[in-house]
Protein backbone atom coordinates (compact mmCIF):
# COMPACT_ATOMS: atom_id res chain seq x y z
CA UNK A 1 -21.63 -17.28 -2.62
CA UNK A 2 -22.93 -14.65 -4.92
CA UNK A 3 -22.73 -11.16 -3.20
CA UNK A 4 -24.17 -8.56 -5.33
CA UNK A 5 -24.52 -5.14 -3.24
CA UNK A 6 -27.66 -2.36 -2.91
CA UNK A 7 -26.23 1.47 -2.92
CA UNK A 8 -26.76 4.84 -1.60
CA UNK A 9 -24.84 5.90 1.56
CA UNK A 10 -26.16 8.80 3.46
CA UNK A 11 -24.65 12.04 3.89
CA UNK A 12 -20.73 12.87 4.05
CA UNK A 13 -20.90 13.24 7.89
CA UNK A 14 -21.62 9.76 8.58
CA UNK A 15 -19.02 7.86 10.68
CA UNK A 16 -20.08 4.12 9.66
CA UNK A 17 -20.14 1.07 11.10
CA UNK A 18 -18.58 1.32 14.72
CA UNK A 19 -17.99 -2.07 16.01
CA UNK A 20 -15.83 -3.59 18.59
CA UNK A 21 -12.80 -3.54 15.96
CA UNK A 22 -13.11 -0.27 15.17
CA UNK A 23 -15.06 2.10 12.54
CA UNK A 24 -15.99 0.28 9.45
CA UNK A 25 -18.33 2.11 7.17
CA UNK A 26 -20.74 0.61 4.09
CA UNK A 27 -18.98 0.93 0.66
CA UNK A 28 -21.55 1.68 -2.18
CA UNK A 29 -19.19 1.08 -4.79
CA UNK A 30 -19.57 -1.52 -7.87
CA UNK A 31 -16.34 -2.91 -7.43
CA UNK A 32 -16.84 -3.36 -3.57
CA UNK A 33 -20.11 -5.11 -3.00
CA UNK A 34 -18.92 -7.52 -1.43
CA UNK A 35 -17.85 -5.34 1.21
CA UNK A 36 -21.44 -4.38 2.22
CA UNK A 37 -22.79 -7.80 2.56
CA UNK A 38 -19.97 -8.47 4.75
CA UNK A 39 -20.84 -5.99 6.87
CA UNK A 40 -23.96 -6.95 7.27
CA UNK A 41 -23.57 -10.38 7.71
CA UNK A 42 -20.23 -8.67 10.96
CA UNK A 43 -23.13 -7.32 12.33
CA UNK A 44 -25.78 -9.48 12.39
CA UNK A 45 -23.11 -12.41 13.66
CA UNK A 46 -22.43 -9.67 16.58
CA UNK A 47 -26.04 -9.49 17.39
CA UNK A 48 -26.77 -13.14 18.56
CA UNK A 49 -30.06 -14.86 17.74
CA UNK A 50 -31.79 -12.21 18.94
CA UNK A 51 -31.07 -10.32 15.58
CA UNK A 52 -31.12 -6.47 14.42
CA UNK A 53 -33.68 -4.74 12.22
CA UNK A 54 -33.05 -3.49 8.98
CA UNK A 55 -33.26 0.62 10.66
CA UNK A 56 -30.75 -0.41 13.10
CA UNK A 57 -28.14 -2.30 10.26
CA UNK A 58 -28.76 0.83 7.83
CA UNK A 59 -27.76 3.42 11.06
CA UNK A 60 -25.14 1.10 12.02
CA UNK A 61 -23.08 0.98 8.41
CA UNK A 62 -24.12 3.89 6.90
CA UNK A 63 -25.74 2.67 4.11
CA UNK A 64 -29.56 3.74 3.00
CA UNK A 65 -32.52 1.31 4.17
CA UNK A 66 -33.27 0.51 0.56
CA UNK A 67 -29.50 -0.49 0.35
CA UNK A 68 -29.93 -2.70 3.28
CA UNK A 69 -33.46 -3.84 1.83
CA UNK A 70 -31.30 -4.87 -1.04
CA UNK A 71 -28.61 -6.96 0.41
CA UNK A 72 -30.70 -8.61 3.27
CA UNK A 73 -32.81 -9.79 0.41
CA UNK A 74 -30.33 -11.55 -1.01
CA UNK A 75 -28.35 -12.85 2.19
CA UNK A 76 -31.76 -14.54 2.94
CA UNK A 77 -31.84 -16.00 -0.90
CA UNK A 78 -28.78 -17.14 -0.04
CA UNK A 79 -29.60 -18.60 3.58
CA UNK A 80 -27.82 -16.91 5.06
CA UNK A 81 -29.97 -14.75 7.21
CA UNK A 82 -33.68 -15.22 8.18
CA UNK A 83 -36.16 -13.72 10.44
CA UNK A 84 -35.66 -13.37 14.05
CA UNK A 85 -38.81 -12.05 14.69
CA UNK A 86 -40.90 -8.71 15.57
CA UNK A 87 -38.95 -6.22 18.02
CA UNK A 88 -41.51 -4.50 20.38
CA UNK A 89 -43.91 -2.22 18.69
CA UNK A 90 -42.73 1.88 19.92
CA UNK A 91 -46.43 3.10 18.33
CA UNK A 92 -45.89 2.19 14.46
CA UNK A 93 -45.85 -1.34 12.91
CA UNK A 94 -43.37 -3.75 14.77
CA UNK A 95 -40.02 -4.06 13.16
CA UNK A 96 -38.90 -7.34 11.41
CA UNK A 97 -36.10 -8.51 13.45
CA UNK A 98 -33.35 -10.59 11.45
CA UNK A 99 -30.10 -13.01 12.57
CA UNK A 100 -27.63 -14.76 11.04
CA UNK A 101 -27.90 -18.29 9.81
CA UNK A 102 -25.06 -20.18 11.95
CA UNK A 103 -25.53 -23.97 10.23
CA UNK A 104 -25.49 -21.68 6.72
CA UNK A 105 -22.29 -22.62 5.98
CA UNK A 106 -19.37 -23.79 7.87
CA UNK A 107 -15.75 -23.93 8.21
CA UNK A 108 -12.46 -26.42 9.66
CA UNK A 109 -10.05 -25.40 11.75
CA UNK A 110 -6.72 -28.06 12.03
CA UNK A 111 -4.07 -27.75 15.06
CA UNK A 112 -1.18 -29.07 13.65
CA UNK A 113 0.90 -29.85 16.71
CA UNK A 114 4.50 -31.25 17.05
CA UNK A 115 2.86 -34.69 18.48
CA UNK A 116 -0.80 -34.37 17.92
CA UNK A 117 -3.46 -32.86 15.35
CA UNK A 118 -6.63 -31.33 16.15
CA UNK A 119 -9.55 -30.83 14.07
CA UNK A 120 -12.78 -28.97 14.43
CA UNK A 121 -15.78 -28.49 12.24
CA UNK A 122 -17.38 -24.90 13.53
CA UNK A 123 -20.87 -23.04 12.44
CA UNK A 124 -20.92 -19.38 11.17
CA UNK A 125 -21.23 -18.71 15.15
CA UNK A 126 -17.72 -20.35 15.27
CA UNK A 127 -19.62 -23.22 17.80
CA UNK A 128 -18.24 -26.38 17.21
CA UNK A 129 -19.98 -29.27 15.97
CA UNK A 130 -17.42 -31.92 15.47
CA UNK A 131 -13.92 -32.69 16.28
CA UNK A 132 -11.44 -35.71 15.74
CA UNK A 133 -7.79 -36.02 16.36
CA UNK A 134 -5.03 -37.93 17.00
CA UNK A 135 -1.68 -38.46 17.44
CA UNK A 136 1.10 -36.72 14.63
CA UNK A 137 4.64 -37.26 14.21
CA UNK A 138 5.86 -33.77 13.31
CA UNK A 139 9.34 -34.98 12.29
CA UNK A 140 8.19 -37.54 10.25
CA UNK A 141 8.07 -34.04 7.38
CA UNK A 142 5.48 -32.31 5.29
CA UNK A 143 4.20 -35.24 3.30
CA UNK A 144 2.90 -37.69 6.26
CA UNK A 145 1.08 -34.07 7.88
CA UNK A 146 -0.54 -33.34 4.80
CA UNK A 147 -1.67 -37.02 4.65
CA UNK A 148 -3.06 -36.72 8.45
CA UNK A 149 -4.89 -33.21 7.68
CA UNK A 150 -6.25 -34.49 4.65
CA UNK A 151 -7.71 -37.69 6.50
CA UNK A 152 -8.73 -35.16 9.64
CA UNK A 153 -10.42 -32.76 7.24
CA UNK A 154 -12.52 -35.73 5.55
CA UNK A 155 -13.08 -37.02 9.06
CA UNK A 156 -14.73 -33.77 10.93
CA UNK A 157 -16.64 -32.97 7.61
CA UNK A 158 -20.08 -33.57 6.54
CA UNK A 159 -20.96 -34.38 2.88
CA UNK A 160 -24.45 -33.83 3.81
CA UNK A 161 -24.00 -30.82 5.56
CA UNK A 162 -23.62 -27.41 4.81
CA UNK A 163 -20.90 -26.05 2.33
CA UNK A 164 -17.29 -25.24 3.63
CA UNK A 165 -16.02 -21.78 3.35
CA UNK A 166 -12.23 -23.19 4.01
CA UNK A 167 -9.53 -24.58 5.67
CA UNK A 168 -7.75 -22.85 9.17
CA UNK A 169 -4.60 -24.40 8.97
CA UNK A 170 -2.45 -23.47 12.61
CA UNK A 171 1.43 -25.12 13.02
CA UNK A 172 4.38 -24.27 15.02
CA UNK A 173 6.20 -21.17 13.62
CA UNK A 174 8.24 -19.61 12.13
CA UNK A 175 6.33 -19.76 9.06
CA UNK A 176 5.09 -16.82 5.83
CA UNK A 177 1.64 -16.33 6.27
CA UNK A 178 0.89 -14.28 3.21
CA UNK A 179 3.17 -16.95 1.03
CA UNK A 180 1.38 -19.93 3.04
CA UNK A 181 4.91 -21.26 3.36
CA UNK A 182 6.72 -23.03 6.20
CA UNK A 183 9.82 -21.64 7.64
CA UNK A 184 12.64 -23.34 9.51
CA UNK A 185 10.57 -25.15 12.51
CA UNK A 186 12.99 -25.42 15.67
CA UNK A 187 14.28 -29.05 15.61
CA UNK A 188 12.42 -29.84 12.19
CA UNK A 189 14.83 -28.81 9.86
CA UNK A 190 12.86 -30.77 7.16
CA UNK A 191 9.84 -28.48 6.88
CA UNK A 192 11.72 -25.02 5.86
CA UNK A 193 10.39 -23.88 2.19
CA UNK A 194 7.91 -26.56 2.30
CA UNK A 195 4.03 -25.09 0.30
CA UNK A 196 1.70 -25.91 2.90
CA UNK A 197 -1.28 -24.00 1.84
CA UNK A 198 -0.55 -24.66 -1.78
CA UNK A 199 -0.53 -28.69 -1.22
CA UNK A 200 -3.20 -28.61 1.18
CA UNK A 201 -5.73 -26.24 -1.52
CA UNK A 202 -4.86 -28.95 -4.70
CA UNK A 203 -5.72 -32.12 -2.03
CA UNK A 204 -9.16 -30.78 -0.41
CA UNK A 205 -10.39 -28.41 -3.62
CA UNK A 206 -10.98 -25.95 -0.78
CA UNK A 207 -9.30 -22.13 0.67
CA UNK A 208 -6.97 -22.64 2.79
CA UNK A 209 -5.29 -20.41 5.18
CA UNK A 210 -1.82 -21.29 6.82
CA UNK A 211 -1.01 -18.93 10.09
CA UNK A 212 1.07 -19.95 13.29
CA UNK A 213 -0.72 -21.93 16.54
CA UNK A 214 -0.19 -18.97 18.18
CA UNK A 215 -1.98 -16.41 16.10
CA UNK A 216 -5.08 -18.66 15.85
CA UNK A 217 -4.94 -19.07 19.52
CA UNK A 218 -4.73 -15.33 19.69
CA UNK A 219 -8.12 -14.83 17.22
CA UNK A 220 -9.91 -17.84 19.27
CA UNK A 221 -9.44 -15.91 22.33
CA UNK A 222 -10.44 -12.47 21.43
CA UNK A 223 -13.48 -14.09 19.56
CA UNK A 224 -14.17 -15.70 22.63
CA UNK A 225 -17.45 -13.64 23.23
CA UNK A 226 -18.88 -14.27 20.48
CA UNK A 227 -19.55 -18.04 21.61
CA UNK A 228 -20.79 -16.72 24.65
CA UNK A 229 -23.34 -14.64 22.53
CA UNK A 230 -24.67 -17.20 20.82
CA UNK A 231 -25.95 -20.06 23.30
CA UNK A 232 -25.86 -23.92 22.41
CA UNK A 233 -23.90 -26.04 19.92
CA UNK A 234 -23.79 -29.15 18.11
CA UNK A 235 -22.11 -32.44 19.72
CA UNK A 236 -18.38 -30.57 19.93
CA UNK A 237 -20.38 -27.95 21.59
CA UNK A 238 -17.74 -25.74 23.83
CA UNK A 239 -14.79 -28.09 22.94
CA UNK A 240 -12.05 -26.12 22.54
CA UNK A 241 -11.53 -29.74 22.52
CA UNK A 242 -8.43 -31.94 23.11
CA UNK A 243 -5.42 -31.56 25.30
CA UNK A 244 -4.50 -28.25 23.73
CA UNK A 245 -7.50 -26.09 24.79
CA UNK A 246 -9.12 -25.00 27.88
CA UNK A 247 -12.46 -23.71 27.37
CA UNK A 248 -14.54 -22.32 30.64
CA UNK A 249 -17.93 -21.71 31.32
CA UNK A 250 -19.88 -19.49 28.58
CA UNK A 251 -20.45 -17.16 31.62
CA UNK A 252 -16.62 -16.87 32.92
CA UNK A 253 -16.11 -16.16 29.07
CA UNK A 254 -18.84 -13.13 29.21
CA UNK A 255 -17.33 -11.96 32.83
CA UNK A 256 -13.85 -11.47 30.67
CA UNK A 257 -15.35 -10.42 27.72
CA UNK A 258 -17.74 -7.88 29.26
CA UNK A 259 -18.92 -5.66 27.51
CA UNK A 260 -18.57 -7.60 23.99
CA UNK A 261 -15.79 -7.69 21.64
CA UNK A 262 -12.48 -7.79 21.28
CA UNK A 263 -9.67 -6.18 23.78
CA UNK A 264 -6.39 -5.18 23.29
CA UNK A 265 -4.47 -8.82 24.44
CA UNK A 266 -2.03 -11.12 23.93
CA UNK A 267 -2.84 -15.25 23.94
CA UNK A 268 0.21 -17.47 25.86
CA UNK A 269 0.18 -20.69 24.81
CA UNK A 270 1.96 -23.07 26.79
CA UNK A 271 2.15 -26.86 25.23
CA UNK A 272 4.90 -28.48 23.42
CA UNK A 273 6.57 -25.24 23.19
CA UNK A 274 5.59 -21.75 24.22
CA UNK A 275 4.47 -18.54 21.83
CA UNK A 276 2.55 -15.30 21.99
CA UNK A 277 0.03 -14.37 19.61
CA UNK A 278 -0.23 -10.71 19.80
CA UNK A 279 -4.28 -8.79 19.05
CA UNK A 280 -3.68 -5.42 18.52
CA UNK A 281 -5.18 -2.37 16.75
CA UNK A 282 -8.41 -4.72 16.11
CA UNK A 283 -6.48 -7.92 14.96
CA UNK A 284 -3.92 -10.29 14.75
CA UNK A 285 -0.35 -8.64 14.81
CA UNK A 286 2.41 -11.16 12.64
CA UNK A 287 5.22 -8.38 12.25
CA UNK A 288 6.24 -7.38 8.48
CA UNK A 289 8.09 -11.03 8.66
CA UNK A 290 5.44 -13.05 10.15
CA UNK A 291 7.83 -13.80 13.29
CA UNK A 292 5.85 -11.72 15.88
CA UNK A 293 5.25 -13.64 19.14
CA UNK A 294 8.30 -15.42 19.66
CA UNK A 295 7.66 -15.19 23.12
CA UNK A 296 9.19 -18.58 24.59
CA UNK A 297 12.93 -17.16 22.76
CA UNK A 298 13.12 -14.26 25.23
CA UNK A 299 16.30 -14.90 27.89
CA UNK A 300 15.32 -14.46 31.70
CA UNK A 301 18.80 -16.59 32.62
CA UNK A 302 21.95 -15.39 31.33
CA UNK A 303 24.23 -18.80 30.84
CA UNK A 304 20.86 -20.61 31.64
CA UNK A 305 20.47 -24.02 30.29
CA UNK A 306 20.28 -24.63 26.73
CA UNK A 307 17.10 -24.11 24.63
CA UNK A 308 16.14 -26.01 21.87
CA UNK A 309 16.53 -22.81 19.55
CA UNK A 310 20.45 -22.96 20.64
CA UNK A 311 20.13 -19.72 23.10
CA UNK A 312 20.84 -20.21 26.63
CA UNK A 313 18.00 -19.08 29.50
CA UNK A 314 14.97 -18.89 26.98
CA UNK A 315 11.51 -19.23 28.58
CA UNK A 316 10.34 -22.12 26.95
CA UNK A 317 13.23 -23.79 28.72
CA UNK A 318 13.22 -22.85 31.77
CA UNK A 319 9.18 -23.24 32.14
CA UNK A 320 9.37 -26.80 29.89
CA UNK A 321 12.29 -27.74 32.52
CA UNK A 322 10.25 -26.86 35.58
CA UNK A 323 7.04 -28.76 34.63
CA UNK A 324 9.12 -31.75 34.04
CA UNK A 325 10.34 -32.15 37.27
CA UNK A 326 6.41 -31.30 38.76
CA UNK A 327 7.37 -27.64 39.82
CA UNK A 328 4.02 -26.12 37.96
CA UNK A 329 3.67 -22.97 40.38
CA UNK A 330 7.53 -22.28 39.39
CA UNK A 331 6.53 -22.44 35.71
CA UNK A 332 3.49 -20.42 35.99
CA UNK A 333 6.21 -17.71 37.81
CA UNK A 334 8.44 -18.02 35.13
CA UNK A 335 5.59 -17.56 32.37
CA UNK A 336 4.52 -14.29 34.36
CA UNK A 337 7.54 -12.67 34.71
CA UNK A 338 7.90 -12.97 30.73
CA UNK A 339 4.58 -11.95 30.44
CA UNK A 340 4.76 -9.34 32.62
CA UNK A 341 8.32 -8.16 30.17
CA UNK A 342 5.34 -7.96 27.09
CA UNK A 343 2.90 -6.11 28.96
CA UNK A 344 4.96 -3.59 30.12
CA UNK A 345 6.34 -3.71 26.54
CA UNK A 346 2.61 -3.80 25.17
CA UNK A 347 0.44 -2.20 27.70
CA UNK A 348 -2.19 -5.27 26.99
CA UNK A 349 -5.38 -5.30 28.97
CA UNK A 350 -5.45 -8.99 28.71
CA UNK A 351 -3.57 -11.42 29.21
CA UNK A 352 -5.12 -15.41 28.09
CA UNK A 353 -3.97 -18.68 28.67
CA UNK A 354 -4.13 -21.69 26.74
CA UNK A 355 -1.83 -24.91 25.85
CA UNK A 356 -1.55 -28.34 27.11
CA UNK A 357 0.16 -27.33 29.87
CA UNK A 358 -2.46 -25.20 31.32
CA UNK A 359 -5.00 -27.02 30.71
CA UNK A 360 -3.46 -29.69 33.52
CA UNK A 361 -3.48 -26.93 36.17
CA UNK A 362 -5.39 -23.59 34.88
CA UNK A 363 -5.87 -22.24 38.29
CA UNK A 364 -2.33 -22.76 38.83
CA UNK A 365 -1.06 -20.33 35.87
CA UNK A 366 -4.12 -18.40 36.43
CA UNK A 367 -2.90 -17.05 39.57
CA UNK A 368 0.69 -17.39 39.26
CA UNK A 369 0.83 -15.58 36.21
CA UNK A 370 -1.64 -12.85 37.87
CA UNK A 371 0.42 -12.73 40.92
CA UNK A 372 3.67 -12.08 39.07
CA UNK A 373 2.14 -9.40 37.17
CA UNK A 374 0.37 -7.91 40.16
CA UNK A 375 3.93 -7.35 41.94
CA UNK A 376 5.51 -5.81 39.21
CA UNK A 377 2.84 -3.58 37.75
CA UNK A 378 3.62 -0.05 36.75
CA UNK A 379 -0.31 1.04 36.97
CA UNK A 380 -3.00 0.27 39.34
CA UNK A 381 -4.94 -0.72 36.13
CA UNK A 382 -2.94 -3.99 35.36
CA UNK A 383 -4.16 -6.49 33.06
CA UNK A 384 -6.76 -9.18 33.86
CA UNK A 385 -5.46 -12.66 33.94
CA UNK A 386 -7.63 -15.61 32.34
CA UNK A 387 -8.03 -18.68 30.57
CA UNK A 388 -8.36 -18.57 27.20
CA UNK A 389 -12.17 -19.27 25.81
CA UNK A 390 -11.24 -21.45 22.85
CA UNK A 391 -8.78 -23.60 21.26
CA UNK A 392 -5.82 -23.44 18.59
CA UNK A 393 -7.85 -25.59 16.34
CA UNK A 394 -10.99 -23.37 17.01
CA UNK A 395 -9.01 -19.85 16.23
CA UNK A 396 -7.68 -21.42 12.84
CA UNK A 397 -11.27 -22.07 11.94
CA UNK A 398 -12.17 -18.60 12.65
CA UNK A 399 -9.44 -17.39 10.54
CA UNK A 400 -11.19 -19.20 7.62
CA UNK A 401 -14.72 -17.69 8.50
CA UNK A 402 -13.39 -14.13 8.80
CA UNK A 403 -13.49 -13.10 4.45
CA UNK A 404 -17.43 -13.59 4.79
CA UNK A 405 -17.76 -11.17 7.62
CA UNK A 406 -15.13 -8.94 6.05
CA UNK A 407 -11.86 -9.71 8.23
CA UNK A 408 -10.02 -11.39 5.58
């Protein structure tokens, strides 16, 4: 897309752009254009269908109204924006009210499982409007995934249909998201070192991002809102789709979200294995390594049995060991008293569920995760306990929508 910019901010004591991920004001530089129709395009995204007028985007980043004039313009050449309508006339002539154009352009998100893959095709609303998946054999290596993501990509797409902005890739960790590199995958030795985002950009021509299943389940779930903001979908409407996601009710997703936006939180995801992935400070928090959220390697059992990682007493196998033998309220305790370890750690104000796992008996971990951190909290104002809106495979999709709007 071609993003030229307008210019002129107004006055030196303007605090720009406050959204719900903190203060981001309009940039009138050259060199940053971009920027502006980003900002512009956060907003409108935030605002629903119901849109914002070009007075309430100029207040809102800072930038002049004939700056605004300038990019809205050409969002609209683009198609990416249109007309929402007329807002209420207050005495003068009735504003133009404009949204964002969800079917503009889209984006895939792929879940990358150690047995299965997920993928989803989502709208600039991050709805979903297809999905396919299937079986995967993790340790058959790099080469048969890339195969199966390829044929997944090609099979959720739409030549027809509007252009792709990317690729959300989303795999079990450890892994170097900046390098788009795999690291050494407990009990797949084979994948260490291997180029996933490289291979994956030369097969599909396309952007791709690489990030763990945890860290897209993190940005799926503090997106979550935004889904509930804007109502309807294609046919994958509200999948978080497959075994791997739970998605509730657009209105239990606005009673956790209320009040819009992202929270402080932290995303468990409970499936083949178990992970945290940590939003904080406005976004997704990978640790100067890219190992943040190891969450299922913490020890509650000294000399416990042996996890797959080769400690003794981890999480992940204690909780894994539990729901084999049918004891799901004992792995729901066992997932809060870890959880209630990072909150008291974190000081989170939300705490989200999602995984395979759950999704077989959400009310379950719901409240035995609640209860657990009920009994040991510090502060009468302890986190709330939910499901997670959206799936893995959804969050690495809106990993490769966030450059447009600016989150890149």
């Amino acid at each position: 897309m071609n993003r030229g910019s307008g210019s002129g901010n107004r006055g030196s004591g303007n605090t720009g752009h406050r959204d719900v991920y903190g203060p981001r004001g309009g940039v009138n530089l050259p060199a940053l254009r971009g920027h502006n129709d980003a900002l512009v395009l956060d907003l409108l995204r935030a605002a629903g269908p119901a849109g914002l007028g070009r007075t309430e985007l100029a207040a809102r980043t800072g930038l002049t109204p004939q700056a605004v004039s300038k990019i809205t313009a050409r969002l609209g050449a683009d198609g990416l924006v249109a007309e929402a309508g007329r807002a209420a006339s207050t005495g003068g002539k009735p504003r133009t009210l404009l949204r964002l154009v969800p079917d503009a352009r889209h984006a895939v998100g792929v879940h990358l499982d150690r047995d299965e893959l997920l993928a989803v095709r989502v709208d600039l609303a991050g709805r979903v409007v297809a999905e396919g998946g299937g079986p995967l054999d993790f340790g058959a290596g790099p080469e048969a995934a890339v195969e199966a993501v390829v044929r997944a990509v090609a099979r959720v797409g739409d030549p027809a249909g509007p252009p792709l902005l990317g690729v959300g890739v989303a795999a079990p960790g450890p892994l170097d998201h900046r390098a788009g590199v795999m690291g050494r995958v407990t009990g797949f030795p084979s994948w260490k070192g291997f180029p996933l985002r490289g291979v994956l950009e030369g097969r599909l021509g396309l952007p791709v991002l690489l990030d763990k299943d945890t860290n897209a389940g993190a940005a799926a779930a503090a997106g979550a809102w935004l889904r509930a903001t804007w109502p309807g979908a294609g046919a994958g409407a509200g999948a978080g789709a497959g075994a791997d996601a739970y998605a509730g009710p657009d209105a239990e997703v606005a009673e956790v979200y209320a009040g819009g936006g992202a929270r402080t939180c932290v995303y468990l995801h409970i499936g083949t294995g178990l992970g945290a992935g940590l939003w904080l400070g406005g976004g997704v928090y990978r640790g100067a390594r890219s190992a943040a959220g190891e969450f299922g390697h913490q020890v509650l059992l000294l000399d416990g049995p042996r996890c797959r990682c080769g400690a003794r007493g981890c999480v992940e196998a204690l909780c894994l060991e539990a729901v084999a033998r049918g004891d799901v309220p004992e792995a729901a305790r066992i997932v809060g008293e870890a959880a209630a370890n990072l909150v008291a750690l974190l000081d989170v104000d939300r705490v989200l569920l999602g995984g395979r796992v759950v999704a077989a008996a959400p009310d379950v971990f719901v409240a035995g995760v609640g209860a657990v951190l009920a009994a040991r909290a510090l502060d009468p104002a302890r986190p709330v306990v939910a499901l997670a809106g959206a799936g893995v495979a959804e969050g690495a999709a809106e990993m490769a929508l966030t450059p447009l709007f600016g989150r890149g």
